[in-house]
PDB file of N, CA and C in Angstrom:
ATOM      1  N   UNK A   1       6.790  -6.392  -8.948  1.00  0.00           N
ATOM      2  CA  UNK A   1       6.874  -5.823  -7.604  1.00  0.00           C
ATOM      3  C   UNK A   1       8.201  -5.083  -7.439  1.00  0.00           C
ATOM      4  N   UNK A   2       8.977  -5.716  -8.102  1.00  0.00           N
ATOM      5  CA  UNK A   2      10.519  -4.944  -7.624  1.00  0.00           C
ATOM      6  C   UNK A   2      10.789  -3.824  -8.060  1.00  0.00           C
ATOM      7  N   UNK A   3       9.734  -3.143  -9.356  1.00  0.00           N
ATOM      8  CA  UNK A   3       9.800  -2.008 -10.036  1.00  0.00           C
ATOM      9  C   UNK A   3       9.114  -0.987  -9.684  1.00  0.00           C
ATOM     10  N   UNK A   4       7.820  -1.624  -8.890  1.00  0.00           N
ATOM     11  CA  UNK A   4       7.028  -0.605  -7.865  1.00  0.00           C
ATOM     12  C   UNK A   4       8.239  -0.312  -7.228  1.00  0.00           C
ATOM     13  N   UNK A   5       8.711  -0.976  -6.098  1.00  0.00           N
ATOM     14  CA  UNK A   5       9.475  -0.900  -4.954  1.00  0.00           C
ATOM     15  C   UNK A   5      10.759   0.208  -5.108  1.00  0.00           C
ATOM     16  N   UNK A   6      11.373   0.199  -6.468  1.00  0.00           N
ATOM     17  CA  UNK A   6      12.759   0.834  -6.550  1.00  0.00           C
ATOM     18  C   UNK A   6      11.807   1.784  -7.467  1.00  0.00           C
ATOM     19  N   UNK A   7      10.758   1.949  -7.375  1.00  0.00           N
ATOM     20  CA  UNK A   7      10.311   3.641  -8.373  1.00  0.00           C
ATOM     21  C   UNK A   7      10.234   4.981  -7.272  1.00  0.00           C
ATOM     22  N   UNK A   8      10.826   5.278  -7.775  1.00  0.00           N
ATOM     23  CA  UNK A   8      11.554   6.889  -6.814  1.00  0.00           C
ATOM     24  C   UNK A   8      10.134   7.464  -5.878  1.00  0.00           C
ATOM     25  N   UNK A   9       9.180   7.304  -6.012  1.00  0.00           N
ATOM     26  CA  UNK A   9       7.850   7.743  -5.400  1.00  0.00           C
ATOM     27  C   UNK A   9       7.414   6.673  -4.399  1.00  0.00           C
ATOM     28  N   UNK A  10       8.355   5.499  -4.210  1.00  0.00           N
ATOM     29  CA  UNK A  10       7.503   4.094  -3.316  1.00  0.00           C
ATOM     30  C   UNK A  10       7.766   4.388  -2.036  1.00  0.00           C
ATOM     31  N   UNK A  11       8.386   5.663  -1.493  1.00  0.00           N
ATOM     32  CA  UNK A  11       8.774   5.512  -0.080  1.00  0.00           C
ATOM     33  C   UNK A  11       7.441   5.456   1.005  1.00  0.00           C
ATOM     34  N   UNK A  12       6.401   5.668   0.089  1.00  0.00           N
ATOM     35  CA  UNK A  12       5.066   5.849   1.174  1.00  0.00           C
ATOM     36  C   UNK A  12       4.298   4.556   1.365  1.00  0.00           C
ATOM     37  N   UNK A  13       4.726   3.710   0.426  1.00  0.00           N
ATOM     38  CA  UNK A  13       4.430   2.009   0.279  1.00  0.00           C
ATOM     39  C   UNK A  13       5.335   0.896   0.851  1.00  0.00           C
ATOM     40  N   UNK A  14       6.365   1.452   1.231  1.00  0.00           N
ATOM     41  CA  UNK A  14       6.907   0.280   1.567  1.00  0.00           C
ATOM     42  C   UNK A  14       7.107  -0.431   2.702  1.00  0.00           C
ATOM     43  N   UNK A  15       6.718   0.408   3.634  1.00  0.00           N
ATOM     44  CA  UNK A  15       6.416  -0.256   5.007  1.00  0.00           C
ATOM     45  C   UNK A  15       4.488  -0.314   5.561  1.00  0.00           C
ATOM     46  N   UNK A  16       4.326  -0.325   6.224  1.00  0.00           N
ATOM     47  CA  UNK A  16       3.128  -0.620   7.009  1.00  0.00           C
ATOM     48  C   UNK A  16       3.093   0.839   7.497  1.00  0.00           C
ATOM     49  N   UNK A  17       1.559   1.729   7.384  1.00  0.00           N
ATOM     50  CA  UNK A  17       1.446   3.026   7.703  1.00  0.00           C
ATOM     51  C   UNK A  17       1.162   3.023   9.456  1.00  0.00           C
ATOM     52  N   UNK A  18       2.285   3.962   9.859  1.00  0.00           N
ATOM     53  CA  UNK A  18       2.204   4.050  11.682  1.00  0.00           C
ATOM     54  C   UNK A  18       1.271   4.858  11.306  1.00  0.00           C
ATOM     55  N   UNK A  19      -0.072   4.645  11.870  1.00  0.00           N
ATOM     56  CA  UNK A  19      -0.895   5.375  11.933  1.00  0.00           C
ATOM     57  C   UNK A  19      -0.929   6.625  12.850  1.00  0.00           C
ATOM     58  N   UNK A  20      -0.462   5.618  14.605  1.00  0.00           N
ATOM     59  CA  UNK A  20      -0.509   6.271  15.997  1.00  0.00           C
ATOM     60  C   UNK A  20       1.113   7.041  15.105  1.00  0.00           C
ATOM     61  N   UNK A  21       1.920   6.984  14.959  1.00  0.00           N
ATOM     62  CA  UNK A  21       3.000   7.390  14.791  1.00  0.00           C
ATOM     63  C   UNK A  21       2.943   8.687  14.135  1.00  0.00           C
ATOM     64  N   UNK A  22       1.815   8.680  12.973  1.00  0.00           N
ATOM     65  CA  UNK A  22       2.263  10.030  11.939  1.00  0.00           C
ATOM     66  C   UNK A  22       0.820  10.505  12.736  1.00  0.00           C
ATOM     67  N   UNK A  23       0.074  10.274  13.613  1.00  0.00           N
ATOM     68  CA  UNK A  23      -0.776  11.337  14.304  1.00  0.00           C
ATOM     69  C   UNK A  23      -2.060  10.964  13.154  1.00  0.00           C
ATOM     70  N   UNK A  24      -2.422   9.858  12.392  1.00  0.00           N
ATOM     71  CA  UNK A  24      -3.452   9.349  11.742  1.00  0.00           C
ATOM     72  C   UNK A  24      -4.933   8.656  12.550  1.00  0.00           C
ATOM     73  N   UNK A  25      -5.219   9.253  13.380  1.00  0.00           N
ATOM     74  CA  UNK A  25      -6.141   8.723  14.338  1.00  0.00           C
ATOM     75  C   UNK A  25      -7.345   8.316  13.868  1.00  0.00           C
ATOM     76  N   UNK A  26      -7.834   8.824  12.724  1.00  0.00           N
ATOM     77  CA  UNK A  26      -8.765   7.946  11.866  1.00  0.00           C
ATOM     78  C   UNK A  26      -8.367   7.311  10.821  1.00  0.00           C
ATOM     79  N   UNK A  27      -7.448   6.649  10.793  1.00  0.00           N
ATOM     80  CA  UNK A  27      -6.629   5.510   9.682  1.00  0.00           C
ATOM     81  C   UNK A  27      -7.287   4.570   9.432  1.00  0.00           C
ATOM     82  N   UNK A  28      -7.254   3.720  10.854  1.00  0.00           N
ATOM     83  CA  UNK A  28      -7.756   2.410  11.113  1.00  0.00           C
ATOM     84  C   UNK A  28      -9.489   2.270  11.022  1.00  0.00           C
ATOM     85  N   UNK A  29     -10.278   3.481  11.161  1.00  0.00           N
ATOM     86  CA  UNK A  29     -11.536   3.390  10.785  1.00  0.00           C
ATOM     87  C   UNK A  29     -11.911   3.165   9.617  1.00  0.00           C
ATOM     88  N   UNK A  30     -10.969   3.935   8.889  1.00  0.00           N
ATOM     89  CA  UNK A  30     -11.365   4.450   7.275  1.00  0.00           C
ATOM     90  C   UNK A  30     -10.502   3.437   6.536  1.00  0.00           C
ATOM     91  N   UNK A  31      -9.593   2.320   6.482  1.00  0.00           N
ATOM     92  CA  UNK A  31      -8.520   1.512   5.887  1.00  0.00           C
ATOM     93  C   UNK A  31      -9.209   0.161   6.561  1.00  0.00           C
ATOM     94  N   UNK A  32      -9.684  -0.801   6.627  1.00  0.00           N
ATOM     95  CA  UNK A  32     -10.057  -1.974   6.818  1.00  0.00           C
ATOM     96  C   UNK A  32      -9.059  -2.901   7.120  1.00  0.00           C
ATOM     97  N   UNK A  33      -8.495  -3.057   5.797  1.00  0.00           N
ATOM     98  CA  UNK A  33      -7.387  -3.923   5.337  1.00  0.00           C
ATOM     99  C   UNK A  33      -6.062  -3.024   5.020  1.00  0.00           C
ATOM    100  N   UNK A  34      -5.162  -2.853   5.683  1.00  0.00           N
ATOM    101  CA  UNK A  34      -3.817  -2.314   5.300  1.00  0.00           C
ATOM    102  C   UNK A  34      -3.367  -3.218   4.062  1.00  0.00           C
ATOM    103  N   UNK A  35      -2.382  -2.487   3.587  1.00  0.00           N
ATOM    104  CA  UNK A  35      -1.403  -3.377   2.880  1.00  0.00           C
ATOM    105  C   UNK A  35      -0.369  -2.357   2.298  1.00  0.00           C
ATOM    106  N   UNK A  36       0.547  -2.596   2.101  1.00  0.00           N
ATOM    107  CA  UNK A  36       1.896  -2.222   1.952  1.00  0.00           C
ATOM    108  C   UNK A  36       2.983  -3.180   1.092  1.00  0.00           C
ATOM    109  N   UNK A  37       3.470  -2.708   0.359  1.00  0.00           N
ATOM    110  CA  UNK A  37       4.737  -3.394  -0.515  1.00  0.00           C
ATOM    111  C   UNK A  37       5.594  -4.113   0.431  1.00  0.00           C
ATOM    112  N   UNK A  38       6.264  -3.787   1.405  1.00  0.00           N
ATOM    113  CA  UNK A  38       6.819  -4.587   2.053  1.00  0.00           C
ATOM    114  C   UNK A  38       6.460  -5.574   2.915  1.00  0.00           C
ATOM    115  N   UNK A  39       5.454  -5.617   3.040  1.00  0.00           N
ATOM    116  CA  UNK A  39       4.661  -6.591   3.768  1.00  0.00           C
ATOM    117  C   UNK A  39       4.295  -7.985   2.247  1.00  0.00           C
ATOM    118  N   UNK A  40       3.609  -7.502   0.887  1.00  0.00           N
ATOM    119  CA  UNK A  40       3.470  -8.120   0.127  1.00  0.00           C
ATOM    120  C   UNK A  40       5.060  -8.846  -0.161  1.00  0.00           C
ATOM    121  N   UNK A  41       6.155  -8.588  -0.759  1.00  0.00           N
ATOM    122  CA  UNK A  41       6.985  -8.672  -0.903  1.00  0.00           C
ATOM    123  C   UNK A  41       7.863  -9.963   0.125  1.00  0.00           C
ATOM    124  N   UNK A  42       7.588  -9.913   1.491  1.00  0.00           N
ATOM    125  CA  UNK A  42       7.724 -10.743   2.342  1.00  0.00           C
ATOM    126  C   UNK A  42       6.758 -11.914   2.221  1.00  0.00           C
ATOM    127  N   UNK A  43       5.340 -11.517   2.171  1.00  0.00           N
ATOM    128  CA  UNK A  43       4.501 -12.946   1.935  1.00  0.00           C
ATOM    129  C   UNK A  43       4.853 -13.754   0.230  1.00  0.00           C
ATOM    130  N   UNK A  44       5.516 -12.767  -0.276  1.00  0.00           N
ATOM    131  CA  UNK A  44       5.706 -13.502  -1.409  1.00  0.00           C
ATOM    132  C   UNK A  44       6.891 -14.539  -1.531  1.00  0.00           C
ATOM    133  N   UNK A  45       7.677 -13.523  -0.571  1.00  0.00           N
ATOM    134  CA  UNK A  45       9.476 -14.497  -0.433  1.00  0.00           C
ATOM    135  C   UNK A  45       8.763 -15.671   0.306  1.00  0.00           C
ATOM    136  N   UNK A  46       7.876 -16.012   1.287  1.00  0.00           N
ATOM    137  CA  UNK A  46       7.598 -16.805   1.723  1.00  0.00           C
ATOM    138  C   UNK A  46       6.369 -18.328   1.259  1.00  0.00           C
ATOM    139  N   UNK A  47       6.203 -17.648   0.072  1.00  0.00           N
ATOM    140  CA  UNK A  47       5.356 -18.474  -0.662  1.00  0.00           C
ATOM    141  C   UNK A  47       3.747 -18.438   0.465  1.00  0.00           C
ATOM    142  N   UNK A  48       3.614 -17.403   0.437  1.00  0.00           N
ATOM    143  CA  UNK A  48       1.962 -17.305   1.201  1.00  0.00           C
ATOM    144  C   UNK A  48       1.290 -17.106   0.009  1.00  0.00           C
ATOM    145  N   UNK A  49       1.218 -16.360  -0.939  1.00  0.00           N
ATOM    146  CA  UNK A  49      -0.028 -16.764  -1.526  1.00  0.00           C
ATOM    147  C   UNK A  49      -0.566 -17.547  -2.450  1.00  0.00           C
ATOM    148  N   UNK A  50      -1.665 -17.586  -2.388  1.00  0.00           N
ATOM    149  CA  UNK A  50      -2.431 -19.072  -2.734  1.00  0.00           C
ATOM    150  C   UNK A  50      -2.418 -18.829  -4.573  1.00  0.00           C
ATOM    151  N   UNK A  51      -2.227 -17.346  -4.845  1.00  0.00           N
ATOM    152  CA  UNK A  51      -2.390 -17.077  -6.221  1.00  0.00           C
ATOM    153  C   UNK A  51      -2.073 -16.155  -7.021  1.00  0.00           C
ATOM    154  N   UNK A  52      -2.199 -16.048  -7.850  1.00  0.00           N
ATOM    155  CA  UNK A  52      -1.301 -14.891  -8.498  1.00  0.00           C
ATOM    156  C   UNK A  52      -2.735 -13.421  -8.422  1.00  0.00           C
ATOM    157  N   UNK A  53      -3.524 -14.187  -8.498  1.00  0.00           N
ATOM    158  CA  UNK A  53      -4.691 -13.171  -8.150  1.00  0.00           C
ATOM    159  C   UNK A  53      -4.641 -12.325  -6.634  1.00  0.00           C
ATOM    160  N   UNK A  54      -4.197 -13.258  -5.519  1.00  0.00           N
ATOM    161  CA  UNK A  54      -3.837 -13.391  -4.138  1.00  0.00           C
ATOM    162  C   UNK A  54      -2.913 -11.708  -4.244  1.00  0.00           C
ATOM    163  N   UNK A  55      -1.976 -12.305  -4.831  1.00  0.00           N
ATOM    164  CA  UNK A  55      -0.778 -11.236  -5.173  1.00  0.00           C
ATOM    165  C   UNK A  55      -1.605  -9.932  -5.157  1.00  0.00           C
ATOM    166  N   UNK A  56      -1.668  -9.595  -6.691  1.00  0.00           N
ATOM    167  CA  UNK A  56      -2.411  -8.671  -7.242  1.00  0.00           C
ATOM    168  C   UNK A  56      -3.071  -8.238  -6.644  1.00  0.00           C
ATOM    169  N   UNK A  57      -4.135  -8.923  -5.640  1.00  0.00           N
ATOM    170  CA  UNK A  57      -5.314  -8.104  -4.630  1.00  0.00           C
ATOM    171  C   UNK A  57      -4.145  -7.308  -4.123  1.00  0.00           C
ATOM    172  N   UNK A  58      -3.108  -8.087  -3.263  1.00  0.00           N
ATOM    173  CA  UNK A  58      -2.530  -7.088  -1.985  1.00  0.00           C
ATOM    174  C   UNK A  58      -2.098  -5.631  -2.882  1.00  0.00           C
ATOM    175  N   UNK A  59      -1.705  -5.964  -3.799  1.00  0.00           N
ATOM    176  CA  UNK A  59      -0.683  -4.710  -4.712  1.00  0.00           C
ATOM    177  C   UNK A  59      -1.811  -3.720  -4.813  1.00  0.00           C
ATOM    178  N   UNK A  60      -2.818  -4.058  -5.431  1.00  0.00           N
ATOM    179  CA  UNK A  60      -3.778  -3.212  -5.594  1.00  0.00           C
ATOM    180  C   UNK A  60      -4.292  -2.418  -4.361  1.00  0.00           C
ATOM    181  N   UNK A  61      -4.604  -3.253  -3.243  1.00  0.00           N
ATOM    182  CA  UNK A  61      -5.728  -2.787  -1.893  1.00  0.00           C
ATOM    183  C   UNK A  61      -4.409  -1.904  -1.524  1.00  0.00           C
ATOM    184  N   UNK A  62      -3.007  -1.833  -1.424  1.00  0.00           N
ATOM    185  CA  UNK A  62      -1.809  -1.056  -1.228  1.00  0.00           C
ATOM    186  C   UNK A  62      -2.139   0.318  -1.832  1.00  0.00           C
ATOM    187  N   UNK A  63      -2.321   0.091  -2.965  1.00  0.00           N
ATOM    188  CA  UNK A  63      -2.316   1.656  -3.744  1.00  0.00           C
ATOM    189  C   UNK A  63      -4.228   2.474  -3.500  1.00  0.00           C
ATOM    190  N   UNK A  64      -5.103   1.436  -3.282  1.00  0.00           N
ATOM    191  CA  UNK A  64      -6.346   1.893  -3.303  1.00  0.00           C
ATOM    192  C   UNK A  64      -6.295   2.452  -1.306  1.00  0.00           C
ATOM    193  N   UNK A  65      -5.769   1.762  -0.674  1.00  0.00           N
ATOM    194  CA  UNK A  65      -6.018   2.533  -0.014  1.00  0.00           C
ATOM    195  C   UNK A  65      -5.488   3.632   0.627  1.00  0.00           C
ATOM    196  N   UNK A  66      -4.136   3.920  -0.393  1.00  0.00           N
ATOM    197  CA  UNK A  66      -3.654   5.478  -0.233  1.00  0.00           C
ATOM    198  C   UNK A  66      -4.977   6.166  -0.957  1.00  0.00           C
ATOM    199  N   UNK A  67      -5.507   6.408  -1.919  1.00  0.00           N
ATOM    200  CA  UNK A  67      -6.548   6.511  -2.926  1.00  0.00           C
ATOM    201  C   UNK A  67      -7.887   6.608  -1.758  1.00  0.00           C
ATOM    202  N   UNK A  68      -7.760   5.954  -0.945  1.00  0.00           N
ATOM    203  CA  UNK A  68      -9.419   6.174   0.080  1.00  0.00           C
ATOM    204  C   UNK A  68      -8.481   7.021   0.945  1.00  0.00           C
ATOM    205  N   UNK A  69      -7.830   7.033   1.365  1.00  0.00           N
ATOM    206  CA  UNK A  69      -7.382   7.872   2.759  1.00  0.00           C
ATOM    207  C   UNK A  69      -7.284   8.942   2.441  1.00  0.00           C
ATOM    208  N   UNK A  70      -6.138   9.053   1.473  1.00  0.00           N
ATOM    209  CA  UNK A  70      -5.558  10.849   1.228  1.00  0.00           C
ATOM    210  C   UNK A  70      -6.540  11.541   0.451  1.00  0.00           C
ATOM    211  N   UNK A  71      -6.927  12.806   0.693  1.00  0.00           N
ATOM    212  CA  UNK A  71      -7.162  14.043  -0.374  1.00  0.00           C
ATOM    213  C   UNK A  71      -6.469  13.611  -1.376  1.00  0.00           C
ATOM    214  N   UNK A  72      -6.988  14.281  -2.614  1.00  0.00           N
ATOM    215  CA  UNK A  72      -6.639  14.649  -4.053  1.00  0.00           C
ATOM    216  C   UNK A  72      -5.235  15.358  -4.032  1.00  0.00           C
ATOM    217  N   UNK A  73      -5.680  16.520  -2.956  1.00  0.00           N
ATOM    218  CA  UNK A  73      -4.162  17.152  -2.703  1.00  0.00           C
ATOM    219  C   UNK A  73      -3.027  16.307  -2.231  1.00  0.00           C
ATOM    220  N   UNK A  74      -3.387  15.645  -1.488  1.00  0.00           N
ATOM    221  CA  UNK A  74      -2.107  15.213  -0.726  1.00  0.00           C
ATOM    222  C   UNK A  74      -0.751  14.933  -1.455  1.00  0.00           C
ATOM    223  N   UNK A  75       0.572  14.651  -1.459  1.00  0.00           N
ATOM    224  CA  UNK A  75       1.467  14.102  -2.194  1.00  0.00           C
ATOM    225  C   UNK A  75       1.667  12.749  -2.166  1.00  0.00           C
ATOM    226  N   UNK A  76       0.879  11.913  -1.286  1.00  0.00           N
ATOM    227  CA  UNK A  76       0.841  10.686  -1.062  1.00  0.00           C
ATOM    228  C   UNK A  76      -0.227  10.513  -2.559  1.00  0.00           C
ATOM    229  N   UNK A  77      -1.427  10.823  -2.173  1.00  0.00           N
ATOM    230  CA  UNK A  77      -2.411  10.466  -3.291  1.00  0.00           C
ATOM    231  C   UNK A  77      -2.019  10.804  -4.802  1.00  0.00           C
ATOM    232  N   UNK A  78      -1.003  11.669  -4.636  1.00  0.00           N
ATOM    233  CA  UNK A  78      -0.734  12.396  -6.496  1.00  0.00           C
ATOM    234  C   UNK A  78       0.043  11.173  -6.836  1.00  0.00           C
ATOM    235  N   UNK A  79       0.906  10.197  -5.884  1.00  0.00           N
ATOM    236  CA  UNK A  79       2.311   9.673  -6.200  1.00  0.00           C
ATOM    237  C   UNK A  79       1.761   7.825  -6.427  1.00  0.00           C
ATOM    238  N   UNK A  80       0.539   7.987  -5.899  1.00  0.00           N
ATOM    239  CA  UNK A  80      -0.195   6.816  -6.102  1.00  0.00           C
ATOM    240  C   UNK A  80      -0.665   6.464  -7.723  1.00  0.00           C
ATOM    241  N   UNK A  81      -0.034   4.855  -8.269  1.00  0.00           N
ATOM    242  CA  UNK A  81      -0.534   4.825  -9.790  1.00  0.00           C
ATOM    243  C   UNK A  81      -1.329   4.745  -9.751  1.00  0.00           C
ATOM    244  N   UNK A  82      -2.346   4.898 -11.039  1.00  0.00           N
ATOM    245  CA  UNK A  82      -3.847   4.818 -11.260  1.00  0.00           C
ATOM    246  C   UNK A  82      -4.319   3.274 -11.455  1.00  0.00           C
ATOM    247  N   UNK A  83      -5.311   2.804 -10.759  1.00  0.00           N
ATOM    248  CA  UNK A  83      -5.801   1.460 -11.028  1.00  0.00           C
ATOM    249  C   UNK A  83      -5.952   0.765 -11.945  1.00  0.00           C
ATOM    250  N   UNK A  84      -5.341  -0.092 -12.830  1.00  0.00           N
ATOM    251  CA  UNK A  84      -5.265  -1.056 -13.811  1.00  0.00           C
ATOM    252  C   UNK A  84      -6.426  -0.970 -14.780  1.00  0.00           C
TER     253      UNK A  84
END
């Protein structure tokens, strides 16, 4: 996680996406489940998850759902790694 986090491209992961904020008004339709590095990162300092699988979901559903939201074009979607 700490190598996602400090890789020069994580600035679009590391907080929770303001949806109302960046003018994303169909975010919350199309994203189910948010997730974000800094949000994972905190449940982890806190010993929330139940598993190392637990983990891994959040990391993953983080990068998949830049991957459902953005266009191909976008610079969010180019900067997103490819799924395991």
């Amino acid at each position: 996680l700490r190598r996602l986090t400090r890789h020069r491209s994580s600035s679009d992961f590391l907080r929770p996406v303001d949806a109302e904020g960046a003018g994303l008004r169909d975010y919350r339709a199309r994203v189910a489940s948010p997730a974000d590095l800094g949000t994972v990162q905190r449940r982890l300092d806190e010993g929330s998850y139940a598993s190392p699988q637990a983990f891994a979901g959040d990391v993953r559903r983080t990068f998949d759902n830049a991957l459902l939201y953005h266009p191909e074009t976008h610079p969010t979607y180019r900067q997103t790694p490819p799924p395991p």
